[in-house]
Protein backbone atom coordinates (compact mmCIF):
# COMPACT_ATOMS: atom_id res chain seq x y z
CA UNK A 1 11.01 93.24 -26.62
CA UNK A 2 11.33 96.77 -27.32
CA UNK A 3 15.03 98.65 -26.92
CA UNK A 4 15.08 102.46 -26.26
CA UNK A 5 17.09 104.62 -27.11
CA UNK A 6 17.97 108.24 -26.20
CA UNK A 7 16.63 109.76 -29.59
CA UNK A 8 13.11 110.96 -29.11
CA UNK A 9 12.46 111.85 -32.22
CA UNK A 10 12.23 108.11 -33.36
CA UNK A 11 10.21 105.25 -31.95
CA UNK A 12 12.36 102.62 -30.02
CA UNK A 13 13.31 99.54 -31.93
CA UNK A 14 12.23 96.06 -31.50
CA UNK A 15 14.44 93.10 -31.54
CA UNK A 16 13.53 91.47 -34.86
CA UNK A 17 13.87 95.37 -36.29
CA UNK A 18 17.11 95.72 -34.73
CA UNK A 19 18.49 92.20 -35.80
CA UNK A 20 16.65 92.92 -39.13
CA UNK A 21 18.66 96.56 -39.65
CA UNK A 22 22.36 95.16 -38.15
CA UNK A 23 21.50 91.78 -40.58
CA UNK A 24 20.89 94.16 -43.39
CA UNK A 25 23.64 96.57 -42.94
CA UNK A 26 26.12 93.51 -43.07
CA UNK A 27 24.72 92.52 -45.77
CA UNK A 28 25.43 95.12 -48.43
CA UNK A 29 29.14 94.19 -47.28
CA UNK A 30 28.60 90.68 -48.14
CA UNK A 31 26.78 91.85 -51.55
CA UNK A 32 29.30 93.77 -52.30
CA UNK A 33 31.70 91.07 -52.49
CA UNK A 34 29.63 87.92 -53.21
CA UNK A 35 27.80 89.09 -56.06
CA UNK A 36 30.95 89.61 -57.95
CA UNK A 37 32.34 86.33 -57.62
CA UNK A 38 30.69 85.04 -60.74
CA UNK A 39 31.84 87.85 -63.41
CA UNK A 40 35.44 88.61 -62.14
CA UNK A 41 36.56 86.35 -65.33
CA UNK A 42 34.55 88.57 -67.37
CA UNK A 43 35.62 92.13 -65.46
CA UNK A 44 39.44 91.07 -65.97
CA UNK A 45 38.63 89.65 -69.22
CA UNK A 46 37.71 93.38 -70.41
CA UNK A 47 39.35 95.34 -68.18
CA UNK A 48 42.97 93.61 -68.75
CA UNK A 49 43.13 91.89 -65.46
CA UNK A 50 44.02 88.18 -66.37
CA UNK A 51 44.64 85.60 -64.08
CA UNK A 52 45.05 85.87 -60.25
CA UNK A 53 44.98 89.69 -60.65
CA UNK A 54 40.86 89.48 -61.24
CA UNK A 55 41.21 88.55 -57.34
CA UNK A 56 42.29 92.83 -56.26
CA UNK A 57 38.71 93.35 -57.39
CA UNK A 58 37.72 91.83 -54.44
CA UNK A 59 41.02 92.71 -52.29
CA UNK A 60 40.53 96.48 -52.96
CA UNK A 61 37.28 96.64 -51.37
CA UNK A 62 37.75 94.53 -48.37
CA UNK A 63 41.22 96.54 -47.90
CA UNK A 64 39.32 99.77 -48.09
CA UNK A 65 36.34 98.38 -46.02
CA UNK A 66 38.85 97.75 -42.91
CA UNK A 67 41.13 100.82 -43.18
CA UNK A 68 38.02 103.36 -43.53
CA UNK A 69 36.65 101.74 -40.26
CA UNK A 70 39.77 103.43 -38.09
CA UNK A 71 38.28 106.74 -39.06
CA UNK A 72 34.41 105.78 -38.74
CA UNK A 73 34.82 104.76 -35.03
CA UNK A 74 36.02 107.83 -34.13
CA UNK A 75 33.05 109.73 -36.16
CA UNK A 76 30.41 107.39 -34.81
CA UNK A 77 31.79 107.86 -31.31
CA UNK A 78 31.60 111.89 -31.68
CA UNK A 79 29.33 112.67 -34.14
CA UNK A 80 26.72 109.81 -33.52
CA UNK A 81 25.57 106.63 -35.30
CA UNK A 82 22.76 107.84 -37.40
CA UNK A 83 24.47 110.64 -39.16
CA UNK A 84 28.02 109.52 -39.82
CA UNK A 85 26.04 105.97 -41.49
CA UNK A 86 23.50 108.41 -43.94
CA UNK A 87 26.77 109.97 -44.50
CA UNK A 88 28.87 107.14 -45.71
CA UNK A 89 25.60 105.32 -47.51
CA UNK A 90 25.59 108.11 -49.61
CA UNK A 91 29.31 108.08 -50.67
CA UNK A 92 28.58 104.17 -51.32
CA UNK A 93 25.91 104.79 -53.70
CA UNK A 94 28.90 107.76 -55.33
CA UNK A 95 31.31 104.91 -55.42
CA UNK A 96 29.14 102.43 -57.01
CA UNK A 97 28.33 104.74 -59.97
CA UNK A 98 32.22 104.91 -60.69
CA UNK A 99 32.13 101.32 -61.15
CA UNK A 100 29.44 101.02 -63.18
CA UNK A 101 31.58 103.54 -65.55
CA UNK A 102 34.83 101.65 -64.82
CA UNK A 103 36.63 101.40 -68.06
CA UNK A 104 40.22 100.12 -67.26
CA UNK A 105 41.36 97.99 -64.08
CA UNK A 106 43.04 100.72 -62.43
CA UNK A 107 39.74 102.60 -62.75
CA UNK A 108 37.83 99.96 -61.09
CA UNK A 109 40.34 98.92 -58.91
CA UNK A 110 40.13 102.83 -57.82
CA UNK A 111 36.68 102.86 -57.45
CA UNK A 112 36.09 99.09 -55.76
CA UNK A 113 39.11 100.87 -52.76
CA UNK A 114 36.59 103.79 -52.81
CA UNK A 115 33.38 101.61 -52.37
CA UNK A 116 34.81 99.38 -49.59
CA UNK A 117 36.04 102.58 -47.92
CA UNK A 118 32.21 103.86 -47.94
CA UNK A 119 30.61 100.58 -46.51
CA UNK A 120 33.04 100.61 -43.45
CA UNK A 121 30.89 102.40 -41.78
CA UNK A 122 27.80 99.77 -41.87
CA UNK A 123 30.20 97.74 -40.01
CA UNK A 124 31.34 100.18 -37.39
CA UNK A 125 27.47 101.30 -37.21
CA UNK A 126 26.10 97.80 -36.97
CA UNK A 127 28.09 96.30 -33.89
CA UNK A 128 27.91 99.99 -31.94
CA UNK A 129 24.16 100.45 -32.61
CA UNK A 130 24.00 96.49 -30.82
CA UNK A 131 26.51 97.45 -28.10
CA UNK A 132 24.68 100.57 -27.21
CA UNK A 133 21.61 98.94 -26.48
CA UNK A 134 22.62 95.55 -24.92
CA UNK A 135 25.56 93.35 -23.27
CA UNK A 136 27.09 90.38 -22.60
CA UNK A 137 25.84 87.04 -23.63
CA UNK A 138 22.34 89.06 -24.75
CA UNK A 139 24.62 90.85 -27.14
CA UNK A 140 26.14 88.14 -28.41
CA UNK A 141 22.98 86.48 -29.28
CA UNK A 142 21.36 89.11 -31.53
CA UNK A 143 24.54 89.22 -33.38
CA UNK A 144 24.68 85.73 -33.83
CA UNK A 145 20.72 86.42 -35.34
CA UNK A 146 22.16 89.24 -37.32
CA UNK A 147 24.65 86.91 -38.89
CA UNK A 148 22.21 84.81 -39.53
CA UNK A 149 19.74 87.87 -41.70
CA UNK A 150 23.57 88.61 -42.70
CA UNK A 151 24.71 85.28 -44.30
CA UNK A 152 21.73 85.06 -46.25
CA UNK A 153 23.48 87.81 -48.98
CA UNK A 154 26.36 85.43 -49.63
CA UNK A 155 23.61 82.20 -49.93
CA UNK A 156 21.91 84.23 -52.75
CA UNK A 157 24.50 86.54 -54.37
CA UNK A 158 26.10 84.94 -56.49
CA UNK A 159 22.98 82.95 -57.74
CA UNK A 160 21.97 86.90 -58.49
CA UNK A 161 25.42 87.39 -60.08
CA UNK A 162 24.87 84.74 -62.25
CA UNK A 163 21.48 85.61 -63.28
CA UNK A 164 22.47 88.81 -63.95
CA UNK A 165 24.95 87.96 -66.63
CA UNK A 166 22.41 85.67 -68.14
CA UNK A 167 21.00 88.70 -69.02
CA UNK A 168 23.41 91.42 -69.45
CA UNK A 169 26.56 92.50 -69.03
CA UNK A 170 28.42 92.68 -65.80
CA UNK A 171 28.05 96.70 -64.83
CA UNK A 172 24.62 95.31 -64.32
CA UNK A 173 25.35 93.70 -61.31
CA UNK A 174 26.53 97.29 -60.03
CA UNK A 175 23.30 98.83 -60.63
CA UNK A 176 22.05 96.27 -58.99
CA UNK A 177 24.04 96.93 -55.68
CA UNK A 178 23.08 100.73 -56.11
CA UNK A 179 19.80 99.83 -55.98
CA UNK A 180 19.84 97.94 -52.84
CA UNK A 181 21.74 100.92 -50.93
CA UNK A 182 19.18 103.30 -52.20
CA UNK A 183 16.46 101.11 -50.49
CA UNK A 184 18.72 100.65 -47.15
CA UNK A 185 19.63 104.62 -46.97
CA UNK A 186 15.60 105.24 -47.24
CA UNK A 187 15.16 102.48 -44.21
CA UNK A 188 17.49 104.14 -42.45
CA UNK A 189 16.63 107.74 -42.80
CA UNK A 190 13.10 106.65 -41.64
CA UNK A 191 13.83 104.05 -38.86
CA UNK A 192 17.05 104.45 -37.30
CA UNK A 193 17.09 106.10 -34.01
CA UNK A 194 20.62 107.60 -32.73
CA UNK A 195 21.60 105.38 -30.07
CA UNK A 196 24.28 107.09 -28.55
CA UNK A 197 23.58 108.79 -25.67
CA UNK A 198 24.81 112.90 -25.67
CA UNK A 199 26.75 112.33 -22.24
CA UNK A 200 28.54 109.78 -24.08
CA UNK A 201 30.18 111.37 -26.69
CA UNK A 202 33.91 112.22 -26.66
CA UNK A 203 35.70 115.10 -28.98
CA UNK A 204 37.03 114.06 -32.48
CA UNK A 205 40.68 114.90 -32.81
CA UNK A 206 43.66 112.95 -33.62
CA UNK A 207 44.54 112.90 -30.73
CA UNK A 208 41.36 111.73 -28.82
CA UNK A 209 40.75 109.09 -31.85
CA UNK A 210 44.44 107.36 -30.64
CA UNK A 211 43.90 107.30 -27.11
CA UNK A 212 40.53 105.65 -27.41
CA UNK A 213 42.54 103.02 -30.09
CA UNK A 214 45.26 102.82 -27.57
CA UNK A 215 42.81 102.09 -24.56
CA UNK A 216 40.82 99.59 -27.10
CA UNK A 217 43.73 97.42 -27.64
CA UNK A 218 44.89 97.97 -23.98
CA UNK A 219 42.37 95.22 -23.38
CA UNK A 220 44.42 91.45 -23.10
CA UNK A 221 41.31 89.87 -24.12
CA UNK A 222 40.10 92.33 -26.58
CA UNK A 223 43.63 92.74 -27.68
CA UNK A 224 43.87 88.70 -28.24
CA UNK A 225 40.78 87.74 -29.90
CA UNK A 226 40.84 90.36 -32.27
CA UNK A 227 44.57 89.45 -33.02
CA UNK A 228 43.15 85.56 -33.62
CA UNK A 229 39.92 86.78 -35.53
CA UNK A 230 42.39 88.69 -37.88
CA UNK A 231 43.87 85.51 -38.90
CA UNK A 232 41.01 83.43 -39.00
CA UNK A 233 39.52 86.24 -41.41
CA UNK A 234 42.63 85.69 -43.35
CA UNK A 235 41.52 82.18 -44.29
CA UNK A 236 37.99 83.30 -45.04
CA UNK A 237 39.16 85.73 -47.91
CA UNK A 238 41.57 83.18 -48.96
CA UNK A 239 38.81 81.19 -49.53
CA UNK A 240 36.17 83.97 -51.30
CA UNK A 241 39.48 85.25 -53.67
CA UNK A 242 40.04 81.78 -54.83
CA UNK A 243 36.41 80.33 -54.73
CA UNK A 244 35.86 81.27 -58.29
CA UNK A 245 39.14 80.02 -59.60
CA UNK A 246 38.94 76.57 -57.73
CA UNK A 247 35.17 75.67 -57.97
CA UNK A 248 34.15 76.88 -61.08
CA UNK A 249 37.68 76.49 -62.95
CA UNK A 250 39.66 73.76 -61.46
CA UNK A 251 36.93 71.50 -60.57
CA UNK A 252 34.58 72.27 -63.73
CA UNK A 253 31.76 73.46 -61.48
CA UNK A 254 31.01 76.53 -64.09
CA UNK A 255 27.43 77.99 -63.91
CA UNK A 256 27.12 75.53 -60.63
CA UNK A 257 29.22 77.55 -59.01
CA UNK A 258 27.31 80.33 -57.72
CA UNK A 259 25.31 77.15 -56.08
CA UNK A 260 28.25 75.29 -54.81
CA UNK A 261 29.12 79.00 -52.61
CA UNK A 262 25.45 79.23 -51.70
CA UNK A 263 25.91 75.74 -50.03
CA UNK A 264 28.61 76.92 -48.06
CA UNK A 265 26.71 79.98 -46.78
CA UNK A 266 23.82 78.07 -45.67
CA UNK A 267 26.10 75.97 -43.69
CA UNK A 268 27.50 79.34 -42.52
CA UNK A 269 23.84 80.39 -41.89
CA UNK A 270 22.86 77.12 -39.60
CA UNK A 271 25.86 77.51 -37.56
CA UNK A 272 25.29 80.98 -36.36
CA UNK A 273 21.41 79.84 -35.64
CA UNK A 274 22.78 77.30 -33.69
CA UNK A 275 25.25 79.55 -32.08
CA UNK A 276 22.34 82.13 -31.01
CA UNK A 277 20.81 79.17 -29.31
CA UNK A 278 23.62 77.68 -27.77
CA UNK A 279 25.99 80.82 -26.46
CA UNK A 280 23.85 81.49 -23.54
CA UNK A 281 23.91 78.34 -22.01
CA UNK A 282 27.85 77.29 -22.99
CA UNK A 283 29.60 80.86 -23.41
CA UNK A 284 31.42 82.28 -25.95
CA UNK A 285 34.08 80.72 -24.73
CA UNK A 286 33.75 77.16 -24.94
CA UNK A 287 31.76 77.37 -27.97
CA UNK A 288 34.53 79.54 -29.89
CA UNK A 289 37.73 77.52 -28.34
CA UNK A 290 36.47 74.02 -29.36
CA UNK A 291 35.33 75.46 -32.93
CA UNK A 292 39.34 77.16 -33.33
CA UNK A 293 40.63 73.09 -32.22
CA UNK A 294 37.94 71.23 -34.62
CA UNK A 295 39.16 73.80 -37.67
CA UNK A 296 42.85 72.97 -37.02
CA UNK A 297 41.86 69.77 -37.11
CA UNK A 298 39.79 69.36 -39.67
CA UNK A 299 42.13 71.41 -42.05
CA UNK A 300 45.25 69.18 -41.11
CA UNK A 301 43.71 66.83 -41.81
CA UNK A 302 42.14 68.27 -45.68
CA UNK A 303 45.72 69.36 -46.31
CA UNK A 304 47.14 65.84 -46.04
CA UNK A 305 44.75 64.42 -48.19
CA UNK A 306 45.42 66.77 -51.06
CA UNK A 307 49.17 66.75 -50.65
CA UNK A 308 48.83 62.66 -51.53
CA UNK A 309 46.62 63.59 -54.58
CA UNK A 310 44.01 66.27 -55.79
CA UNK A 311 41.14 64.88 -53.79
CA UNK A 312 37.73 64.66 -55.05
CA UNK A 313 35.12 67.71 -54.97
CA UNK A 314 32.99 65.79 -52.94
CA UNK A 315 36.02 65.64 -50.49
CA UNK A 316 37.13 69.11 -50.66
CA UNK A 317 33.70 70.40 -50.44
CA UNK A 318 32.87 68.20 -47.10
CA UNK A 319 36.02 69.31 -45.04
CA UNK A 320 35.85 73.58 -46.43
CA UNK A 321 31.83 73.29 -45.72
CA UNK A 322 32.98 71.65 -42.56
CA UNK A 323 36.04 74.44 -41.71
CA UNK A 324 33.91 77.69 -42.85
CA UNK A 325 30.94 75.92 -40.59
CA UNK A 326 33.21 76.03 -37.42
CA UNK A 327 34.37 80.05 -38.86
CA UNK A 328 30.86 80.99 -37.91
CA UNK A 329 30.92 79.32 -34.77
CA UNK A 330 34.10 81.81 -33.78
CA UNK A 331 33.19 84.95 -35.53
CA UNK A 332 30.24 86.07 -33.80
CA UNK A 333 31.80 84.84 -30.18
CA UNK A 334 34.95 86.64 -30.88
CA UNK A 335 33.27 89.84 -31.91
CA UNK A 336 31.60 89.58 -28.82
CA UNK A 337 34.41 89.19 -26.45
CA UNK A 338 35.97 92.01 -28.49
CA UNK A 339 33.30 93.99 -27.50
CA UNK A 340 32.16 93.18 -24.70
CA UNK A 341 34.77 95.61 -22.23
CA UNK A 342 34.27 98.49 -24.56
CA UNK A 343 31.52 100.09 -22.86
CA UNK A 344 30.46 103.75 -24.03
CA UNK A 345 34.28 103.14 -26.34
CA UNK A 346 31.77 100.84 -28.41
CA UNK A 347 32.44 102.75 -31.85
CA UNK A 348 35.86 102.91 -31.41
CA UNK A 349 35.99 99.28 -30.37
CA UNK A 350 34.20 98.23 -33.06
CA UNK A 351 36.26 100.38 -35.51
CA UNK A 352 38.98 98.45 -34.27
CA UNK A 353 37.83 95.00 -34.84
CA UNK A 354 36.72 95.08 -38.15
CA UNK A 355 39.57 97.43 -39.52
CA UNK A 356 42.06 95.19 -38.59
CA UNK A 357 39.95 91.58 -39.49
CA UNK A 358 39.67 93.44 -42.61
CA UNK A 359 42.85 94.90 -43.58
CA UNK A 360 44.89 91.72 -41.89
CA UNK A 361 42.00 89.68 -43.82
CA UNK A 362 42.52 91.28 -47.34
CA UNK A 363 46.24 91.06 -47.48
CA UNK A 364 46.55 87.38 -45.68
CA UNK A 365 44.11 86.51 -48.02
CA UNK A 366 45.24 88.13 -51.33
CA UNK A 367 48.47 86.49 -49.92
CA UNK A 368 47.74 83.19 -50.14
CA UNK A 369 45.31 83.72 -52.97
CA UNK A 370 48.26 84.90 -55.12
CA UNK A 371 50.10 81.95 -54.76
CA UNK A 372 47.55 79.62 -56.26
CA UNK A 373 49.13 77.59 -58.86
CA UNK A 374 46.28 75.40 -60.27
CA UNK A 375 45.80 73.23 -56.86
CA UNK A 376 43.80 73.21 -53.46
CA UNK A 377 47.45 72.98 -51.86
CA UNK A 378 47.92 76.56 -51.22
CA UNK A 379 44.73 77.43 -49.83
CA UNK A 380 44.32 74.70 -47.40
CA UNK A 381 48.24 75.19 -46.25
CA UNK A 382 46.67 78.75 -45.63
CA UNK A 383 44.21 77.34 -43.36
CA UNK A 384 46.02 75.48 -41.39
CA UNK A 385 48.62 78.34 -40.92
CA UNK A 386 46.50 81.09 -40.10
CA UNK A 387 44.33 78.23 -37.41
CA UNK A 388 47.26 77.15 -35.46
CA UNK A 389 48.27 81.15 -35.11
CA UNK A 390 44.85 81.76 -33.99
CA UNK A 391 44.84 78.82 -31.30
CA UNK A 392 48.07 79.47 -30.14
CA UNK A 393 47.22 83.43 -29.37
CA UNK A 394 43.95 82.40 -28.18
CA UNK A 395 46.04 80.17 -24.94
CA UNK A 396 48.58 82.93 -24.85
CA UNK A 397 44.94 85.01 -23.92
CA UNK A 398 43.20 83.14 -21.42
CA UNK A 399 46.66 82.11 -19.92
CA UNK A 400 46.61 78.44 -20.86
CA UNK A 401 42.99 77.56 -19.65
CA UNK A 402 40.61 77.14 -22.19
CA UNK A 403 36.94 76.46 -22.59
CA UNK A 404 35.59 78.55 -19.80
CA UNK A 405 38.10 80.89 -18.29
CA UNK A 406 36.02 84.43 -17.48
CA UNK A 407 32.77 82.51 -18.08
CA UNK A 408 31.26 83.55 -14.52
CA UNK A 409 31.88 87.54 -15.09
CA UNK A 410 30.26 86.50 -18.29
CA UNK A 411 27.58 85.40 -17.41
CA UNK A 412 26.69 87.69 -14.68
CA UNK A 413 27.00 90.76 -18.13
């Protein structure tokens, strides 16, 4: 299947293009993060950063990464998709070349806000370049394929870390990220048609950018899963702050590390296949409602094992890779449902969502990262914190009916 767009000066995209572009647009966001994971004992090490304070390496960007998107939503929504991303891919590849000559934390710290703030706009880009050329369930399908091309970068990254500092030192593993954005700013230069349609744009002013936010969040069920997603994102950066700390430290995991995470992501990876598959028979409802209950659940019932006792890695390791398997069941759905009253608002909309997953992500996170104290305690309390808030805004949403509520108009998208 072929989708047109309104730019004639490119050919229109196919579907495995299109899910192959969105997948790989995420995915320098997921590189950008993942591939560290491995040396941030090394960068603190030499930068002064001991101890949990290695972890703002990683809070900086994704802090940066959500606050940027505010202003790239408006852009993309005036100025169009193709030129505001060429734009920001090429203060990326700036930003990564100030890492790679980082020589104190505050420096890299600095220049990590700087690089998150640049890759915003592969987010914004990503879901509006989807939105403008389908809808509804259709929508929520290639996304759930683009998570899929998507979750492959945390799978592999820090495996690539790791090799990397086999080899070298760990400004390596920036070139290496520079690298990778030079190849996607030539794919995109060549391939990517502007899918916003002229008749469609709206002016870029303050005050235009904060009616279309105020209109965005207008929405109760935009308005309410975004407010859940923001927590559940809160226990997924929980998780990827502390992942070094617990698996490689606390649980003696070392170089196996980087392959304990990849295990996770491929569980991440199935579970969006299966939610591409699934969605447009069940609905992104019933799929994402009984994935919030089984993660409540699941990490109840995690944090009352370790409470009795450190439990085993084998234990720990079942019940996360079960909880981050039932995060991918909700995070494409409730992008989705975000999304899906937006309509030509689509930059903006998506601006919205992932500035404020991000920004409520990064400091949740860094929150509950911060209080680690040698123990899974903390993080798992974490879990089941920012789950129950997330269920309980989720019925406050769909007015106390669950699993199907809106699922007609849905369907009919």
């Amino acid at each position: 299947m072929r989708h047109a767009s309104p730019d004639p000066r490119r050919p229109s995209l196919t579907t495995v293009e299109l899910i192959a572009m969105v997948g790989g647009l995420m995915a320098l966001n997921a590189l950008s993060i993942d591939i560290l994971l491995p040396a941030l004992s090394e960068i603190g090490q030499d930068l002064g950063a001991p101890g949990n304070d290695r972890q703002l390496v990683i809070t900086a960007y994704v802090f940066g990464f959500g606050i940027a998107q505010l202003a790239f939503g408006p852009l993309a929504d005036a100025l169009g998709r193709r030129r505001t991303l060429l734009f920001a891919l090429a203060g990326y590849l700036a930003a990564t070349g100030l890492c790679i000559i980082a020589f104190d934390f505050t420096w890299m710290f600095i220049a990590r806000l700087l690089q998150g703030v640049a890759a915003a706009a592969t987010r914004v880009i990503a879901v509006a370049v989807v939105r403008d050329l389908v809808s509804g369930r259709r929508m929520a399908e290639i996304m759930s394929f683009a998570m899929t091309v998507f979750m492959i970068a945390p799978i592999l990254a820090p495996g690539i870390g790791q090799l990397v500092l086999l080899a070298a030192p760990w400004e390596t593993i920036f070139m290496v990220l520079f690298a990778m954005a030079a190849v996607l700013t030539v794919w995109m230069t060549l391939r990517l048609p502007e899918t916003l349609r002229p008749e469609h744009r709206i002016g870029l002013s303050f005050a235009d950018a904060a009616r279309n936010y105020r209109l965005a969040a207008s929405n109760r069920v935009s308005l309410g899963y975004l407010s859940a997603a923001s927590l559940i994102f809160g226990a997924l950066f929980a998780f990827i702050a502390t992942s070094e700390q617990i698996m490689a430290e606390l649980y003696g995991l070392e170089e196996w590390f980087a392959v304990a995470f990849g295990a996770v992501a491929v569980g991440l990876a199935v579970a969006n296949i299966i939610n591409a598959r699934i969605v447009g028979r069940l609905g992104m409802r019933r799929i994402s409602h009984a994935a919030m209950i089984a993660f409540l659940v699941i990490n109840t019932v995690h944090l009352a094992i370790a409470l009795a006792g450190q439990p085993p890695f084998w234990v720990y390791f079942t019940l996360l890779s079960a909880a981050l398997v039932l995060f991918a069941m909700m995070g494409a759905n409730f992008s989705a449902l975000v999304m899906e009253p937006a309509g030509e608002r689509a930059g903006t909309a998506a601006a919205l969502y992932g500035a404020i997953t991000s920004m409520s992500g990064a400091v949740l996170g860094s929150l509950i990262g911060q209080v680690y104290d040698g123990s899974v305690v903390p993080l798992l309390a974490g879990f089941v914190v920012m789950g129950a808030g997330g269920f309980a805004i989720i019925v406050w949403t769909e007015r106390g009916q669950l699993f199907g509520v809106g699922e007609d108009a849905e369907a009919k998208a």
